[in-house]
PDB file of N, CA and C in Angstrom:
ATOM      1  N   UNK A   1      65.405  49.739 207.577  1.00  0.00           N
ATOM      2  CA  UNK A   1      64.814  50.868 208.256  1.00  0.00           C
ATOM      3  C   UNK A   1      65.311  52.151 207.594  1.00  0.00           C
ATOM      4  N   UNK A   2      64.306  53.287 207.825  1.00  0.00           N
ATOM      5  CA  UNK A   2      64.680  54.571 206.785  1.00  0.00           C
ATOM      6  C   UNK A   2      64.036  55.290 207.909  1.00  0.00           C
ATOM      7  N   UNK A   3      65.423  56.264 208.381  1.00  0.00           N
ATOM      8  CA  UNK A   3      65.880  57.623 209.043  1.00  0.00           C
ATOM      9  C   UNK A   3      65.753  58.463 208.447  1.00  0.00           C
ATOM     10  N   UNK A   4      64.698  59.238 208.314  1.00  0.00           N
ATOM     11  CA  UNK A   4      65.097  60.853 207.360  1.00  0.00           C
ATOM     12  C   UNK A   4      63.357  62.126 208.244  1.00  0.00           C
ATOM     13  N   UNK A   5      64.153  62.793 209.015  1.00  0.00           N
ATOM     14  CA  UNK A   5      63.236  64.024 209.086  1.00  0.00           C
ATOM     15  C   UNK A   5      61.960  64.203 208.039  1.00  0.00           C
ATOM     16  N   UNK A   6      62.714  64.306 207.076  1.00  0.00           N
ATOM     17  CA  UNK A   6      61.326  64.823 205.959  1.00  0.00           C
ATOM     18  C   UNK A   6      61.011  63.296 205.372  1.00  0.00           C
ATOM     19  N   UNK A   7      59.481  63.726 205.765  1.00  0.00           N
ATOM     20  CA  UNK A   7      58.220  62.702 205.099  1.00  0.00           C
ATOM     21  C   UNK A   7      58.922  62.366 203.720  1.00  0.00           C
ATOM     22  N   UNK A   8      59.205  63.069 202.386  1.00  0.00           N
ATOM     23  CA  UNK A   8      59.042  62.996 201.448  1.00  0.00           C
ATOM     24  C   UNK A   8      60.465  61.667 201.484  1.00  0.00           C
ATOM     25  N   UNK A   9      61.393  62.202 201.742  1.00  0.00           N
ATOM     26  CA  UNK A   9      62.087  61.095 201.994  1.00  0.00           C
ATOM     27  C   UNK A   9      62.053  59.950 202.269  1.00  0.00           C
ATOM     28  N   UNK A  10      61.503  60.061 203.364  1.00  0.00           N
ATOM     29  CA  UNK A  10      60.606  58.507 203.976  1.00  0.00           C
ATOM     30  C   UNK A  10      59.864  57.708 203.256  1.00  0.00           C
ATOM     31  N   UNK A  11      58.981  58.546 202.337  1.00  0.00           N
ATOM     32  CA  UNK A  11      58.584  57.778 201.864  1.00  0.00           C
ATOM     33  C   UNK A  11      58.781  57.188 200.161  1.00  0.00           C
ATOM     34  N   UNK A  12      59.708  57.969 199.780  1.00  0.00           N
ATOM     35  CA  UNK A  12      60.138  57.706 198.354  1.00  0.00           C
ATOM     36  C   UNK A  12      60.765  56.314 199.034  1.00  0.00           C
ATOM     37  N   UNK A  13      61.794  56.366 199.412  1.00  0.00           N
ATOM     38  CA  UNK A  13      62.677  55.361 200.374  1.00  0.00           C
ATOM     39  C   UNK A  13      61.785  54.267 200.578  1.00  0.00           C
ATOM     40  N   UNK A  14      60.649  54.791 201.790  1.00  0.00           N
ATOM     41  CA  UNK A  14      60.095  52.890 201.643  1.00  0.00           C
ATOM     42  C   UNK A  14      58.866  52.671 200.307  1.00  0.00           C
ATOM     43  N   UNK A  15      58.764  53.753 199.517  1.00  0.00           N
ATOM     44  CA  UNK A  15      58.176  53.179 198.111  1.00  0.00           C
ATOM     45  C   UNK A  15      58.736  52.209 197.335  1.00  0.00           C
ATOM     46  N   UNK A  16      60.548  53.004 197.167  1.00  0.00           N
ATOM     47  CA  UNK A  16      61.133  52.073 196.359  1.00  0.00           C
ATOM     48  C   UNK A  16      61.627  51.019 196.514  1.00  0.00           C
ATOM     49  N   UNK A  17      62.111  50.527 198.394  1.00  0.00           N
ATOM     50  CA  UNK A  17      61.984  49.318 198.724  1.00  0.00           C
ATOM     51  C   UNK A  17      61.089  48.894 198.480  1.00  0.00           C
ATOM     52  N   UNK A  18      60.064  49.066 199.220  1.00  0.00           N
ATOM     53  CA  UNK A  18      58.538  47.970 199.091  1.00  0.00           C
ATOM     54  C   UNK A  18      58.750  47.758 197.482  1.00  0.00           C
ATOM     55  N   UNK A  19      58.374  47.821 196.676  1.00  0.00           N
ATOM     56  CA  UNK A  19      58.424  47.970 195.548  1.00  0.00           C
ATOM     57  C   UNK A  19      59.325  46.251 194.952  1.00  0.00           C
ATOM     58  N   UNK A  20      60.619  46.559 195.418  1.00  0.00           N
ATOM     59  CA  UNK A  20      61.331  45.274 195.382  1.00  0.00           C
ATOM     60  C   UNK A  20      61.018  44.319 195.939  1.00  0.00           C
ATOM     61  N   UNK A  21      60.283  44.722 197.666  1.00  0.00           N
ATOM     62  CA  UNK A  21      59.774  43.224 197.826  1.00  0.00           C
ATOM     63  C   UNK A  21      60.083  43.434 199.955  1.00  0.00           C
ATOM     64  N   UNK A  22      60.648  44.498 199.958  1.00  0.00           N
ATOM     65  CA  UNK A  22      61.843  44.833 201.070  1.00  0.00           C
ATOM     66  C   UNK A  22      60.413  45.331 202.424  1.00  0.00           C
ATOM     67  N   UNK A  23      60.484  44.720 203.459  1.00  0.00           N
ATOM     68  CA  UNK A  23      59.639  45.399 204.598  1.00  0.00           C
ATOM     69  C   UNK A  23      60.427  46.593 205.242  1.00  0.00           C
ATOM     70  N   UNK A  24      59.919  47.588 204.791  1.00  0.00           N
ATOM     71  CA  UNK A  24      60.257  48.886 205.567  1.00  0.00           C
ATOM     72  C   UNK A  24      59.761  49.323 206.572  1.00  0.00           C
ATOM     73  N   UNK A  25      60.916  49.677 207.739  1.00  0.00           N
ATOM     74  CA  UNK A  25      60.167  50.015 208.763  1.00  0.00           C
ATOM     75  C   UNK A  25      61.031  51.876 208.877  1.00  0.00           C
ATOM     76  N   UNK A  26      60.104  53.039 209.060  1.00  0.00           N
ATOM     77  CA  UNK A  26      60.906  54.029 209.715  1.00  0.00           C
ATOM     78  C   UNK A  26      60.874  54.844 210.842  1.00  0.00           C
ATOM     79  N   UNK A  27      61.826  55.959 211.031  1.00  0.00           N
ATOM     80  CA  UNK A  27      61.603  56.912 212.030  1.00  0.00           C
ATOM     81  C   UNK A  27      61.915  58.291 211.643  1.00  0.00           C
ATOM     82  N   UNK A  28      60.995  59.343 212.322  1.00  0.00           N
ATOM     83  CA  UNK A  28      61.659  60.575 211.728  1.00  0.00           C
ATOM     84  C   UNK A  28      62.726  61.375 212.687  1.00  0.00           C
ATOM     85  N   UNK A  29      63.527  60.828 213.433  1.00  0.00           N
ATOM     86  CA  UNK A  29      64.901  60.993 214.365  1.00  0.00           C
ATOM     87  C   UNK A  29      65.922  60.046 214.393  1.00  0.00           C
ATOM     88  N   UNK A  30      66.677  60.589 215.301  1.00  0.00           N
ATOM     89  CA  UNK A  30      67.766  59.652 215.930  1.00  0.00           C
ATOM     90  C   UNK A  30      66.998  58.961 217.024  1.00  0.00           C
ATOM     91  N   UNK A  31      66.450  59.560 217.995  1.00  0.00           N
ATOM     92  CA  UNK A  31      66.076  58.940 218.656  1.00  0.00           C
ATOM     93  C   UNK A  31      64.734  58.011 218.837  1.00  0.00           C
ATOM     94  N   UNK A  32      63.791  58.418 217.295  1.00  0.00           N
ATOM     95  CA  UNK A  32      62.715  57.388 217.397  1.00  0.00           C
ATOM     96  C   UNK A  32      63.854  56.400 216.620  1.00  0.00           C
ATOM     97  N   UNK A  33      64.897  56.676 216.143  1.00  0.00           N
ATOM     98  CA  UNK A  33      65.544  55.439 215.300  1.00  0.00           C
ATOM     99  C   UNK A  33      65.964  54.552 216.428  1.00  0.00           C
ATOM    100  N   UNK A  34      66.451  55.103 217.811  1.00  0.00           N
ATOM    101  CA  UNK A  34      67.029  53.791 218.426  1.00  0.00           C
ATOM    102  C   UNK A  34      65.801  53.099 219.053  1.00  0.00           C
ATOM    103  N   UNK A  35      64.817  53.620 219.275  1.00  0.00           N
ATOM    104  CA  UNK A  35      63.549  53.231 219.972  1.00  0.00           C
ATOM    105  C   UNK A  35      63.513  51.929 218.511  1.00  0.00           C
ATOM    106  N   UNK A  36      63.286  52.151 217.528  1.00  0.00           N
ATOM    107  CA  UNK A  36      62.975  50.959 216.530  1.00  0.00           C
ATOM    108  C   UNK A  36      63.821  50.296 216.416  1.00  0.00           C
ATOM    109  N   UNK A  37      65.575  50.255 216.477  1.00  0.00           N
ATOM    110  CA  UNK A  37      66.125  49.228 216.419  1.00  0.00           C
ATOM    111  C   UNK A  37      65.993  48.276 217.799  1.00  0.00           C
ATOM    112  N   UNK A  38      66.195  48.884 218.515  1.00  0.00           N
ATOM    113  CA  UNK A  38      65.651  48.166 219.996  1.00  0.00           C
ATOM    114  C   UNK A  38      64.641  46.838 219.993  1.00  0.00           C
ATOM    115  N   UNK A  39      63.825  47.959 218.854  1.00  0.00           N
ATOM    116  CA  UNK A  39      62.074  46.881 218.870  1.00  0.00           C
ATOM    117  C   UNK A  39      62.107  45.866 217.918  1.00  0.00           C
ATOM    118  N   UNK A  40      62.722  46.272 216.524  1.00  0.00           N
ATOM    119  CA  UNK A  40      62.645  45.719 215.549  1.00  0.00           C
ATOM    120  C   UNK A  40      64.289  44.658 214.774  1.00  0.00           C
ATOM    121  N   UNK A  41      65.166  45.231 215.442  1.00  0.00           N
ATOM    122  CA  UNK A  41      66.769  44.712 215.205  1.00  0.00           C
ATOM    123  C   UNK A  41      66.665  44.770 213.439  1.00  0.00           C
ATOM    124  N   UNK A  42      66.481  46.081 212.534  1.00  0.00           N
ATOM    125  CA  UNK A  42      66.511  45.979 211.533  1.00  0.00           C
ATOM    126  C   UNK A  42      67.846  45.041 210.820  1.00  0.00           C
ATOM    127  N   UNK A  43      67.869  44.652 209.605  1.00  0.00           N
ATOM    128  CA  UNK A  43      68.761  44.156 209.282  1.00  0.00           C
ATOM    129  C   UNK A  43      69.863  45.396 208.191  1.00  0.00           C
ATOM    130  N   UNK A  44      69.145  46.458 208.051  1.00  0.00           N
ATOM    131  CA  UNK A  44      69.744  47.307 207.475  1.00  0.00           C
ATOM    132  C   UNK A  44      68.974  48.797 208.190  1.00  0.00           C
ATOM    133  N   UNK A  45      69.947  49.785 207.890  1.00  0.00           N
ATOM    134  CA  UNK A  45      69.480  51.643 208.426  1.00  0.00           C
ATOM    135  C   UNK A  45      70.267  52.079 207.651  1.00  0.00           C
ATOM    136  N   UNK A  46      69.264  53.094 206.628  1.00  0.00           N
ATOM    137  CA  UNK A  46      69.433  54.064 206.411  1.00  0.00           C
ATOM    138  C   UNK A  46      69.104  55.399 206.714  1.00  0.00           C
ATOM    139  N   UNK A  47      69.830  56.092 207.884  1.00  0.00           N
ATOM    140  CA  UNK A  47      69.754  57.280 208.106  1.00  0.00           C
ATOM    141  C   UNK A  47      69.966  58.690 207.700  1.00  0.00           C
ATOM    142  N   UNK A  48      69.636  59.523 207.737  1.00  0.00           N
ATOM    143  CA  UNK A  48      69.773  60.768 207.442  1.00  0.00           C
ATOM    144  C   UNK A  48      70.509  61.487 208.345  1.00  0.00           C
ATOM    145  N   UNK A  49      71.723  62.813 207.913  1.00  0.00           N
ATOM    146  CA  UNK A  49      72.454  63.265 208.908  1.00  0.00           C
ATOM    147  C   UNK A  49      72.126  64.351 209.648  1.00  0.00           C
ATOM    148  N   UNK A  50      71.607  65.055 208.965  1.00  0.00           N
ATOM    149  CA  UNK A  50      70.883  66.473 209.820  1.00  0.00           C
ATOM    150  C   UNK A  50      69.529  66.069 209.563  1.00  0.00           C
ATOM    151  N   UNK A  51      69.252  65.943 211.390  1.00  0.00           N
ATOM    152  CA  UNK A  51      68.140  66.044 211.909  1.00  0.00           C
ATOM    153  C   UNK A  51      67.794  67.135 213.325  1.00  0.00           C
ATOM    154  N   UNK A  52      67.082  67.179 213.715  1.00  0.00           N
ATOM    155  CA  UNK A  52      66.828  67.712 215.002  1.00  0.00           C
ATOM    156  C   UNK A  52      67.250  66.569 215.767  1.00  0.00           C
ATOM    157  N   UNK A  53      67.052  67.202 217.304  1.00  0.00           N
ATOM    158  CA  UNK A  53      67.370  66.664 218.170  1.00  0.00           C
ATOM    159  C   UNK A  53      68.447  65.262 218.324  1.00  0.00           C
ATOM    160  N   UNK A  54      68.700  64.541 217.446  1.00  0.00           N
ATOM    161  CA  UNK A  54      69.771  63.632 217.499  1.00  0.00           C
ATOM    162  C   UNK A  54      70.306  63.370 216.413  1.00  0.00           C
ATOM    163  N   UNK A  55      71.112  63.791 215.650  1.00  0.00           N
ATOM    164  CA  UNK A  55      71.778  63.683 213.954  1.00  0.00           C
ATOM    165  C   UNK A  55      71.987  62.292 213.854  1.00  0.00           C
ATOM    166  N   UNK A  56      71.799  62.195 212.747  1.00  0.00           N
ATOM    167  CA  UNK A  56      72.447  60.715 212.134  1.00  0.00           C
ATOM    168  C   UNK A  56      73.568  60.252 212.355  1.00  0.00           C
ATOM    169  N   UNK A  57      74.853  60.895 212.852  1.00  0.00           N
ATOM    170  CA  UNK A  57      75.849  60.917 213.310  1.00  0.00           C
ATOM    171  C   UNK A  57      75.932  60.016 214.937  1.00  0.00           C
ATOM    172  N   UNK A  58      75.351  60.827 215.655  1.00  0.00           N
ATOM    173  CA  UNK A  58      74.748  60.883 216.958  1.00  0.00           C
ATOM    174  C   UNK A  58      74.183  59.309 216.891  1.00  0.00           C
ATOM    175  N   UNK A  59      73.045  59.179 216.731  1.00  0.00           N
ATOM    176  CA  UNK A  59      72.487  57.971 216.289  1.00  0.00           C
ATOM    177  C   UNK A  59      73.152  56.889 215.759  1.00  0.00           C
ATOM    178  N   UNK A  60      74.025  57.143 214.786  1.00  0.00           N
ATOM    179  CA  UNK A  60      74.857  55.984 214.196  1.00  0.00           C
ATOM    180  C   UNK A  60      76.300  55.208 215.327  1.00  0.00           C
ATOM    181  N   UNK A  61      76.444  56.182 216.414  1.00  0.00           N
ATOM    182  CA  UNK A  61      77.384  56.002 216.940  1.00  0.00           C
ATOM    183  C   UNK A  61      76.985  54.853 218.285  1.00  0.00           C
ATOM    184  N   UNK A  62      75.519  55.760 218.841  1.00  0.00           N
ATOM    185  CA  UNK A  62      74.393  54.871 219.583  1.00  0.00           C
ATOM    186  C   UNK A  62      74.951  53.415 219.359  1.00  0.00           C
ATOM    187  N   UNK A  63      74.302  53.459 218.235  1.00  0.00           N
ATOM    188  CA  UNK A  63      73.878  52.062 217.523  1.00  0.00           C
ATOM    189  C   UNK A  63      74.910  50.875 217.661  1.00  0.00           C
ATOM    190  N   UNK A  64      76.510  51.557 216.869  1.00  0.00           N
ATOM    191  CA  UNK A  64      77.194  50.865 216.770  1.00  0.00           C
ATOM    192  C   UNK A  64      78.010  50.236 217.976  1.00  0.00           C
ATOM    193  N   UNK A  65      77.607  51.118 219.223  1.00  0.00           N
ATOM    194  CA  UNK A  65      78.259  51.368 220.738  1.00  0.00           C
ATOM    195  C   UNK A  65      77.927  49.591 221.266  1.00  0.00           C
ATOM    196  N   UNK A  66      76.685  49.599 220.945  1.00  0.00           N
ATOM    197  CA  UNK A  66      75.651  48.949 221.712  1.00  0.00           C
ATOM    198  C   UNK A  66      75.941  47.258 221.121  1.00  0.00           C
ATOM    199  N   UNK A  67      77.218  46.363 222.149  1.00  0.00           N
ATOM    200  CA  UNK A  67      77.476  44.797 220.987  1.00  0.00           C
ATOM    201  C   UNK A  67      75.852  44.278 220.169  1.00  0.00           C
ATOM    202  N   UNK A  68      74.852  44.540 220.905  1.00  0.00           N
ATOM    203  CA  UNK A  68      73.752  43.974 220.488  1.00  0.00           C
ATOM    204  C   UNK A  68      73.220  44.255 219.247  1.00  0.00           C
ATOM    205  N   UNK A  69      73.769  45.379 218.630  1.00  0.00           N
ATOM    206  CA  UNK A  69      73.327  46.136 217.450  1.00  0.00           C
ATOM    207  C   UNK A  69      74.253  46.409 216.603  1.00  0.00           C
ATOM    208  N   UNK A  70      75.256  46.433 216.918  1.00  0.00           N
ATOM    209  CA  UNK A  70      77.104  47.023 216.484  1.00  0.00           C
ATOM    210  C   UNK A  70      77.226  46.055 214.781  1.00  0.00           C
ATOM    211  N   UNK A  71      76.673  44.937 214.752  1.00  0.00           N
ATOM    212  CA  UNK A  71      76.956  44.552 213.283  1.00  0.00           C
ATOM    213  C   UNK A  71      75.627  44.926 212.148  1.00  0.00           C
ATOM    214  N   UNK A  72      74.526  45.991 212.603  1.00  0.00           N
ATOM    215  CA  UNK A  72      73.898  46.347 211.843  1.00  0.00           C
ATOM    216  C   UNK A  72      74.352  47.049 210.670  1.00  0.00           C
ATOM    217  N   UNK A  73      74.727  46.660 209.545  1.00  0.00           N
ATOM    218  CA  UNK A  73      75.015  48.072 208.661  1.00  0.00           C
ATOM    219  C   UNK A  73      74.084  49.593 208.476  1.00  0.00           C
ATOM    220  N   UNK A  74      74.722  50.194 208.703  1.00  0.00           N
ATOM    221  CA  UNK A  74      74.016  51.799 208.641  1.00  0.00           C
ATOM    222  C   UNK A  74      75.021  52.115 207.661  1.00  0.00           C
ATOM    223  N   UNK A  75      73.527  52.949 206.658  1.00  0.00           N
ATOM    224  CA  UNK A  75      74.217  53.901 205.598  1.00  0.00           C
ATOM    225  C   UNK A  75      73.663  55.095 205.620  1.00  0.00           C
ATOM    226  N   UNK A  76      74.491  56.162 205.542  1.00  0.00           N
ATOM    227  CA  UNK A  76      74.479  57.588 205.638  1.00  0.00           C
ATOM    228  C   UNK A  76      73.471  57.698 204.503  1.00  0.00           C
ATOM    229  N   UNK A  77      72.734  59.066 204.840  1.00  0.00           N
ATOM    230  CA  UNK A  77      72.326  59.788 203.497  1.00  0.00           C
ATOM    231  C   UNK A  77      72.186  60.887 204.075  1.00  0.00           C
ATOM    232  N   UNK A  78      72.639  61.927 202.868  1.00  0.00           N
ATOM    233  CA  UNK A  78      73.149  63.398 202.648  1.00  0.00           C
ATOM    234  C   UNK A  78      72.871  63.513 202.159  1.00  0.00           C
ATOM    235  N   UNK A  79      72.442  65.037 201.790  1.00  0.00           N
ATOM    236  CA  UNK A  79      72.462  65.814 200.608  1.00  0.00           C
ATOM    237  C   UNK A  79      73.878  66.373 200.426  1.00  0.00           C
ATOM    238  N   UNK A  80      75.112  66.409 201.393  1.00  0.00           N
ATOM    239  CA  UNK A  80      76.393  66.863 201.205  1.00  0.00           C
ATOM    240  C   UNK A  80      76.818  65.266 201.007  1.00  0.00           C
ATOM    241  N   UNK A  81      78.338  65.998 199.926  1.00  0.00           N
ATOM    242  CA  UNK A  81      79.091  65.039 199.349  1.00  0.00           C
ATOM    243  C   UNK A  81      80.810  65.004 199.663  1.00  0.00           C
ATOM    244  N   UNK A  82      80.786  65.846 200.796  1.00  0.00           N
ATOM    245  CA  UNK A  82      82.211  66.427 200.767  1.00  0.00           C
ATOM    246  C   UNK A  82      83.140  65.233 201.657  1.00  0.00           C
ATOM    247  N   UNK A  83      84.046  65.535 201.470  1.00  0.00           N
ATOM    248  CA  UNK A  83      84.870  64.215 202.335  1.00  0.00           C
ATOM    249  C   UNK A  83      85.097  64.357 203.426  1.00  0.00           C
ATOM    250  N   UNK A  84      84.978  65.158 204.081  1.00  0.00           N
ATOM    251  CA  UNK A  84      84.625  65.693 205.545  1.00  0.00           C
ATOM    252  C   UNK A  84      83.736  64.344 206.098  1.00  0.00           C
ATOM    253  N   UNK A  85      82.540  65.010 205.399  1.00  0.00           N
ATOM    254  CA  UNK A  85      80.685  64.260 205.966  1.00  0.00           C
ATOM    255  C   UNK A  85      81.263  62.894 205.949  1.00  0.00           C
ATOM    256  N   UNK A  86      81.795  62.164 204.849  1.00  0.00           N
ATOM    257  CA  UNK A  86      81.926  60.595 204.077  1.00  0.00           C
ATOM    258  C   UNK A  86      83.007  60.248 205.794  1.00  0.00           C
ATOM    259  N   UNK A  87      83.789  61.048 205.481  1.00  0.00           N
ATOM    260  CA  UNK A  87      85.305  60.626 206.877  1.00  0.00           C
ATOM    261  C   UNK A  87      84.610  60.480 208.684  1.00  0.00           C
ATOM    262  N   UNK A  88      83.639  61.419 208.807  1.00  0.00           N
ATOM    263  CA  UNK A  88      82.607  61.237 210.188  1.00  0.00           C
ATOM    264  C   UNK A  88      81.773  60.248 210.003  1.00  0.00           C
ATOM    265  N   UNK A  89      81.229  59.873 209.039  1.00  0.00           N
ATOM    266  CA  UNK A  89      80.554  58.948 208.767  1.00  0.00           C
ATOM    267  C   UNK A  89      81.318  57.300 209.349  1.00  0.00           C
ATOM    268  N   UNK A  90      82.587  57.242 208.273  1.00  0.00           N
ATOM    269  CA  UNK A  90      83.166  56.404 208.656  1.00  0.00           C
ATOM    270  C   UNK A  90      83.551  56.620 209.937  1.00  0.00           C
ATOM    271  N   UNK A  91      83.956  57.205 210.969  1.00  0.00           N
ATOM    272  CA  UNK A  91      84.279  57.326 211.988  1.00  0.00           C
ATOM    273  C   UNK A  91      83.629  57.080 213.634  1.00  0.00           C
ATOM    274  N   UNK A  92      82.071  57.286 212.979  1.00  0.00           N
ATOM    275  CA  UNK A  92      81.122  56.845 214.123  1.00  0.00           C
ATOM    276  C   UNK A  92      81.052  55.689 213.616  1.00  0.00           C
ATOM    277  N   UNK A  93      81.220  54.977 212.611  1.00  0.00           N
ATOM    278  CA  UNK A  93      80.782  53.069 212.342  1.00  0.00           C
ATOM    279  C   UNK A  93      80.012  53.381 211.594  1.00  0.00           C
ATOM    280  N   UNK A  94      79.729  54.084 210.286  1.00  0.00           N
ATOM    281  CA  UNK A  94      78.802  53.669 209.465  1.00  0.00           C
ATOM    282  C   UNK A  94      79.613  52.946 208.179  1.00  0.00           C
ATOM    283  N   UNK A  95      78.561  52.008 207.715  1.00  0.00           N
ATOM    284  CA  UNK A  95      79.519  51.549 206.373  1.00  0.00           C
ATOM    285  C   UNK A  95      79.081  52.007 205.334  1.00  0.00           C
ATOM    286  N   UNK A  96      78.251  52.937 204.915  1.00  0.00           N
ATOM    287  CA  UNK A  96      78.333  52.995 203.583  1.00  0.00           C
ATOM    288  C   UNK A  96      77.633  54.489 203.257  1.00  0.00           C
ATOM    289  N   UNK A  97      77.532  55.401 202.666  1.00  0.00           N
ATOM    290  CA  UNK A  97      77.072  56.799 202.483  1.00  0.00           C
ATOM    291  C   UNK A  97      76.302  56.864 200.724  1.00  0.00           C
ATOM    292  N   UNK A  98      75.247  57.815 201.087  1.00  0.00           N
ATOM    293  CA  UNK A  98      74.759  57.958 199.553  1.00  0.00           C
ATOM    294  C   UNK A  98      74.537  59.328 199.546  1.00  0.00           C
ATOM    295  N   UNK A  99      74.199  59.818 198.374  1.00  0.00           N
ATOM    296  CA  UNK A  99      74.127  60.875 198.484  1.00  0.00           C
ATOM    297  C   UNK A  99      72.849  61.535 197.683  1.00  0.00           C
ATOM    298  N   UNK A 100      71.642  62.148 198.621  1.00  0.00           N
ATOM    299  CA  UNK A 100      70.473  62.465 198.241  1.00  0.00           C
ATOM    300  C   UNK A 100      70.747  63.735 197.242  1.00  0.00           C
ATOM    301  N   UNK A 101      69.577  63.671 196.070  1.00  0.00           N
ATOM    302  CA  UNK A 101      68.186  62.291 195.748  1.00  0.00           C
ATOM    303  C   UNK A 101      69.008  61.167 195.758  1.00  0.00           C
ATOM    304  N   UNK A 102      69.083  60.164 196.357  1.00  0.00           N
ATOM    305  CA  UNK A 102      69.119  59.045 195.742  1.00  0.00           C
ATOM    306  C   UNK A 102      68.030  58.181 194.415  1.00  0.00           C
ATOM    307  N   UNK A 103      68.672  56.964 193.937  1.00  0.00           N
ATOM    308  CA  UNK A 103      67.766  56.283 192.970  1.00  0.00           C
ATOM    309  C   UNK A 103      67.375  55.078 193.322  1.00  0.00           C
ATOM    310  N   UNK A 104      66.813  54.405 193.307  1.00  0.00           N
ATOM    311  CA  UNK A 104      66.147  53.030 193.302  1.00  0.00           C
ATOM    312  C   UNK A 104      67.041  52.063 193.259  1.00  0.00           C
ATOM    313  N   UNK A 105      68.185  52.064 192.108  1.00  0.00           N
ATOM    314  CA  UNK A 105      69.366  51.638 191.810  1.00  0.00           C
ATOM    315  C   UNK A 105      70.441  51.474 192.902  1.00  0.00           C
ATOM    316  N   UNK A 106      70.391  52.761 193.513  1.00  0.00           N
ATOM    317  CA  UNK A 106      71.455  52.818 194.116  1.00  0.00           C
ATOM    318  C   UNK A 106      71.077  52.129 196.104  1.00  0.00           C
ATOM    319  N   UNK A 107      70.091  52.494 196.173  1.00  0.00           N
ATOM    320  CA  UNK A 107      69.119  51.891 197.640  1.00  0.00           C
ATOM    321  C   UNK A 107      69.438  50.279 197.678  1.00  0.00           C
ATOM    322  N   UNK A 108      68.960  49.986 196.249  1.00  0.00           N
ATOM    323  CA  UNK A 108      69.019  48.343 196.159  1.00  0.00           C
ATOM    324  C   UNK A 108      70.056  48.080 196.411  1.00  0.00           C
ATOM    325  N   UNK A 109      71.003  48.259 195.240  1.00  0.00           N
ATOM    326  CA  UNK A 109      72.338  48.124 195.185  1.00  0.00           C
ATOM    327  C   UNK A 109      72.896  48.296 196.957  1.00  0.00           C
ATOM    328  N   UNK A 110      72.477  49.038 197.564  1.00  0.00           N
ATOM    329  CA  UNK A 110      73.424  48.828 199.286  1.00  0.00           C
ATOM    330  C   UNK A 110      72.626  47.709 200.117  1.00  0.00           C
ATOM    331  N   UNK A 111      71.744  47.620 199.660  1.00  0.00           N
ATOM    332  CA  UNK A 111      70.622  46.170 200.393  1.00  0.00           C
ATOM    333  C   UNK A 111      71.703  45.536 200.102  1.00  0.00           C
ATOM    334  N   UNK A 112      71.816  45.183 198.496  1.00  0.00           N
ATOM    335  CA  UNK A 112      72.371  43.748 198.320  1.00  0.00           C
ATOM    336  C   UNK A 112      73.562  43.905 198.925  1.00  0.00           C
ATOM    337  N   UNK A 113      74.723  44.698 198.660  1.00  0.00           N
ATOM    338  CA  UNK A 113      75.983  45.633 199.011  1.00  0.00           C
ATOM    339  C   UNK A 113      76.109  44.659 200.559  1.00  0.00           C
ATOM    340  N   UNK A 114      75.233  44.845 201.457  1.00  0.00           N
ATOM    341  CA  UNK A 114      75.124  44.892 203.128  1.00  0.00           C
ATOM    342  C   UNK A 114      74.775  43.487 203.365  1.00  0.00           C
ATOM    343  N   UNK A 115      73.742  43.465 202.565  1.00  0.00           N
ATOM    344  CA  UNK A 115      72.762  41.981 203.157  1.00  0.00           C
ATOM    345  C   UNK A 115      72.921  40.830 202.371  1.00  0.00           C
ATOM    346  N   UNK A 116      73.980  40.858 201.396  1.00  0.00           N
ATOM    347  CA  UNK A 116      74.211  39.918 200.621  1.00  0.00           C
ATOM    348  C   UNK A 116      73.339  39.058 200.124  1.00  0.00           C
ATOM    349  N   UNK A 117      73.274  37.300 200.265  1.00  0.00           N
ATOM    350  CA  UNK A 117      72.269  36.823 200.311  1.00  0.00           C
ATOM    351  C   UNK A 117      70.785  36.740 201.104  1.00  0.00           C
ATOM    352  N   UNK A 118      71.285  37.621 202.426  1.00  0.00           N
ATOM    353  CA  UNK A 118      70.073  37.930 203.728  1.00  0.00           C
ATOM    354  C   UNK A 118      68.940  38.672 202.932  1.00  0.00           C
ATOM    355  N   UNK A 119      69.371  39.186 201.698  1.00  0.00           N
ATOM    356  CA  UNK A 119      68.537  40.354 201.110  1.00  0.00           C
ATOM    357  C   UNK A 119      67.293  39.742 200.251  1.00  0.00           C
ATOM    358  N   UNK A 120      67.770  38.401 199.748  1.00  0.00           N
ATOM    359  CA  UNK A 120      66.871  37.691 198.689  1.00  0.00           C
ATOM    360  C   UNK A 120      65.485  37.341 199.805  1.00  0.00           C
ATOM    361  N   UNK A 121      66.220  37.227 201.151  1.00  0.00           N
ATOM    362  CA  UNK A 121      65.001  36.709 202.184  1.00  0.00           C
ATOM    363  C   UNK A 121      64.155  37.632 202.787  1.00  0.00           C
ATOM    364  N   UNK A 122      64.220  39.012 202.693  1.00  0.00           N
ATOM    365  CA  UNK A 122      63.976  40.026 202.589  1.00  0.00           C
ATOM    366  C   UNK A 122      63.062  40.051 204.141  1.00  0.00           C
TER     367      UNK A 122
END
């Protein structure tokens, strides 16, 4: 699943999954994000941190609160790189941070990173 306010995001994101093979599902909040894990129990989220109404932060903490959802991996994406953002990140339960633009390379690379062999089954 792919969290990010701006369209353009969204959809580079599920271009370059689909692309590999990956069913993308997204939202443009925190809170259409918990409405879809609810529905869908993604096996991976990548969210975005500044959003309106519920930050990626906010959302990631939701998520991880909840035993039913708590072993989803969520990975941050930023356009900040500072160790601040990376240290809150880790702190609400996210495991892993990137840092926008991201590349194709690097998206995959946290599929496999997260989903190990779950990822080949896509």
């Amino acid at each position: 699943m792919v969290v990010d306010d701006s369209p353009t995001i969204r959809k580079t994101a599920e271009t370059l999954l689909g692309r590999e093979g990956f069913h993308v599902i997204s939202a443009v909040d925190g809170f259409a994000a918990l409405a879809q894990v609810a529905l869908y129990n993604p096996a991976l989220v990548f969210i975005d941190i500044m959003m309106p109404r519920l930050d990626g932060y906010q959302a990631c903490a939701l998520i991880k609160a909840n035993p039913r959802y708590a072993a989803i991996p969520i990975v941050m994406l930023s356009s900040k790189d500072g160790l601040f953002d990376r240290a809150r990140g880790r702190v609400v339960g996210c495991d892993d941070y990137l840092t926008k633009p991201f590349t194709r390379d690097e998206l995959v690379n946290a599929v496999h990173a997260h989903l190990g062999a779950r990822a080949g089954a896509r």
